[in-house]
Each structure stands twice: as C-alpha cells, then as structure tokens.
Protein backbone atom coordinates (compact mmCIF):
# COMPACT_ATOMS: atom_id res chain seq x y z
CA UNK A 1 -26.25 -16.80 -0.93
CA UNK A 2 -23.73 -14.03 -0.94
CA UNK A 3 -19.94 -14.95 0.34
CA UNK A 4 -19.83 -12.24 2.77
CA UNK A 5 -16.21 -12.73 3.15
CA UNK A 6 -15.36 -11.92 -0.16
CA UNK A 7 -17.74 -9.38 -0.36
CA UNK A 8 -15.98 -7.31 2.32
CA UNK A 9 -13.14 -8.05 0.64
CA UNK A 10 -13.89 -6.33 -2.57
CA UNK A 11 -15.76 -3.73 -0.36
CA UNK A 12 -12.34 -2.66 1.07
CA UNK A 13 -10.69 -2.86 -1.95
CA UNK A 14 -13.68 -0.21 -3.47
CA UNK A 15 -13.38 1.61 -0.35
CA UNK A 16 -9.83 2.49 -0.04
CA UNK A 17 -10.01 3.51 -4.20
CA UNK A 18 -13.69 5.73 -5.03
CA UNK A 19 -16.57 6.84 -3.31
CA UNK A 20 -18.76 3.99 -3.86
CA UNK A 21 -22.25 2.49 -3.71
CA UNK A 22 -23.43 -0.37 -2.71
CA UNK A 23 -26.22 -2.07 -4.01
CA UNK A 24 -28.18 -5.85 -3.69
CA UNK A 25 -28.73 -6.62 -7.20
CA UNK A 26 -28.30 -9.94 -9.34
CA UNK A 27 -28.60 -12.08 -6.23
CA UNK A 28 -25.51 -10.64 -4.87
CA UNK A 29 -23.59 -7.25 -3.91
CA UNK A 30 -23.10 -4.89 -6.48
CA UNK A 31 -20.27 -1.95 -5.84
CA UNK A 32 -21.02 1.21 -8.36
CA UNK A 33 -18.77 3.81 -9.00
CA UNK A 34 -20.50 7.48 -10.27
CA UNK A 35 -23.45 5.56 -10.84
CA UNK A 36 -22.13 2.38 -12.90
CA UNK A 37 -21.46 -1.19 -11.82
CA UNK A 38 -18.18 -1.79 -11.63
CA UNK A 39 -17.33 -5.44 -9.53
CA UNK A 40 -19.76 -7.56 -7.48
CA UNK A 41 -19.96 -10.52 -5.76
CA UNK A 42 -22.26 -12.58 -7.43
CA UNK A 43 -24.85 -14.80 -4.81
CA UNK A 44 -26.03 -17.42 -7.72
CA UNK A 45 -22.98 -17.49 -9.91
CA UNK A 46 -20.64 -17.97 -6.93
CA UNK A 47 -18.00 -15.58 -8.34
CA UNK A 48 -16.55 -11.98 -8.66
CA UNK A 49 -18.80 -9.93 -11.60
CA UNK A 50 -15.83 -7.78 -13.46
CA UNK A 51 -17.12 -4.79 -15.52
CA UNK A 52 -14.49 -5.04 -18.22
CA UNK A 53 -14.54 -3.12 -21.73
CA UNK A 54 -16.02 -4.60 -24.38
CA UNK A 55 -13.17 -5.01 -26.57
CA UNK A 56 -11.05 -6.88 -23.75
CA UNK A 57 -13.29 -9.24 -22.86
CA UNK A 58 -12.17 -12.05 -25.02
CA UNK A 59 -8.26 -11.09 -23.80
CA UNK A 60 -9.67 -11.59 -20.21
CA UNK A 61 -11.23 -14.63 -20.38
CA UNK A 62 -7.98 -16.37 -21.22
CA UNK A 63 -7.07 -15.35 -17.84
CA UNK A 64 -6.90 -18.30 -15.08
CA UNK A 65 -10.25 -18.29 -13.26
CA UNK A 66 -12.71 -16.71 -15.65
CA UNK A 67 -15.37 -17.60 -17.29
CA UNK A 68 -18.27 -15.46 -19.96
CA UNK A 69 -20.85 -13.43 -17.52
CA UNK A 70 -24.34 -15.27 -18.99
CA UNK A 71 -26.83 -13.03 -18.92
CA UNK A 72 -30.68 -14.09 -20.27
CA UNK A 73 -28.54 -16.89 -22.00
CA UNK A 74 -26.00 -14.25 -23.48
CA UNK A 75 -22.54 -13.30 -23.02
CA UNK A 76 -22.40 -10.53 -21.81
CA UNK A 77 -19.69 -8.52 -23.48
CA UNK A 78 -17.76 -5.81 -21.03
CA UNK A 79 -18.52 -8.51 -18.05
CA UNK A 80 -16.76 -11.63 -16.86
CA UNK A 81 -17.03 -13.76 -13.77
CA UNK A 82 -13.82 -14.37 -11.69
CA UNK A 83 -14.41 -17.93 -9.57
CA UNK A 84 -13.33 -17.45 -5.78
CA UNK A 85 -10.01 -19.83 -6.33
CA UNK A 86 -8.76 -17.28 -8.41
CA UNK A 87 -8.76 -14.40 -6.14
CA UNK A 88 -7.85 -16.25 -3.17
CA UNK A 89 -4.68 -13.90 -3.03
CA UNK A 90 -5.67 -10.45 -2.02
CA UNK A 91 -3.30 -9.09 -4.86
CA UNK A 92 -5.14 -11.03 -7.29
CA UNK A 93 -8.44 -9.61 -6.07
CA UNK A 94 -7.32 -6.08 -6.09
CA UNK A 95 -5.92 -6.70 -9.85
CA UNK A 96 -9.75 -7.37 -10.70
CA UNK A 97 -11.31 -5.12 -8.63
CA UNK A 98 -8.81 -2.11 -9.65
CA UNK A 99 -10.07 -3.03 -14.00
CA UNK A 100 -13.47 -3.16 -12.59
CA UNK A 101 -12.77 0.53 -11.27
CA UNK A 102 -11.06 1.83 -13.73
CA UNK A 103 -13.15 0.81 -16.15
CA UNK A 104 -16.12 2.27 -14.44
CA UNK A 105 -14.42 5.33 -13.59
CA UNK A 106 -13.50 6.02 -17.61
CA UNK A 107 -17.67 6.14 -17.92
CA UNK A 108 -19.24 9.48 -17.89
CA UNK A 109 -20.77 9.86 -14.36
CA UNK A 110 -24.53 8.89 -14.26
CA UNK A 111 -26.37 12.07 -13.12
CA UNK A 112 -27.22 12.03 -9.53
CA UNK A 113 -25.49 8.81 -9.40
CA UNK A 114 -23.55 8.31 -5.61
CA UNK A 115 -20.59 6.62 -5.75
C-alpha cells in the first residue's frame, strides 16, 4: 500500500519544479519528467525510488537512509531507495526529489512523453 502522505509530498515537490506525470507503476506512484521516471513512492518497498546516475550511485548509498533499489534480484544501478525516516524533514525530501529531477531532466525527452 502506497503512503499517500508522502506521496503528496513528493507530488508537490514535482509540482512546484516540471511539468510532470504521474503514473501507478511498481506497486506505488511513479512521478516522470519528459517521459522518464524520476522519484516514486514505492507501495512494496516502503520507501522513496531516487533515479540517480549511474556513476553516483555507490556515493549515494553512503548517504543516511538508503539502501540498493533490487530489481529481479539486481541492483539496480542509477536507482536507490530512500526509507521514510530519512525524509521526514521536508528539506531532506526536496534534496532527493530535486537529484531525482535533475537527473531526469539531463535525459533527452522521450517523444510524446508528458511531463
């Protein structure tokens, strides 16, 4: 089940930045931005889903809070999980949510993508 709280949360946080999309996907709320998945709330994993790049992940994940985005038993490199104690703080949730946009936003735009 999806925190709806935190959810709306990130969803102002989106809001206020980018036109955005939002999407039910992974069990949870996905927020695109021109067409790629940027942040989430995450209804099985219980956390914020950061799109990160690649080459920062391992940086990241020494941050308080995170933990490796497992995907079909993978890491998933370019995505981390951020639990809900760690964003508690609405400037620590905008921190995420801002790399989460910007990273998205430094993608080429997916063609016909919304948001």
């Amino acid at each position: 089940m999806v925190d709806e709280v935190l959810a709306g949360r990130v969803r102002a946080l989106v809001g206020a930045r980018v036109p955005v999309l939002e999407r039910r996907m992974f069990g949870g709320v996905a927020f695109l931005v021109g067409g790629h998945l940027a942040v989430g709330v995450s209804g099985r994993q219980g956390a914020v889903m950061v799109r990160v790049p690649a080459e920062e992940t391992a940086r990241l994940l020494t941050e308080p809070g995170t933990r490796p985005f497992v995907m079909n038993g993978r890491h998933a490199a370019g995505w981390l999980l951020v639990e809900p104690s760690a964003v508690e703080d609405d400037d620590d949730l905008a921190q995420w949510v801002d790399a989460g946009v910007d990273h998205a936003r430094s993608l080429p735009p997916k063609p016909g993508a919304e948001g």
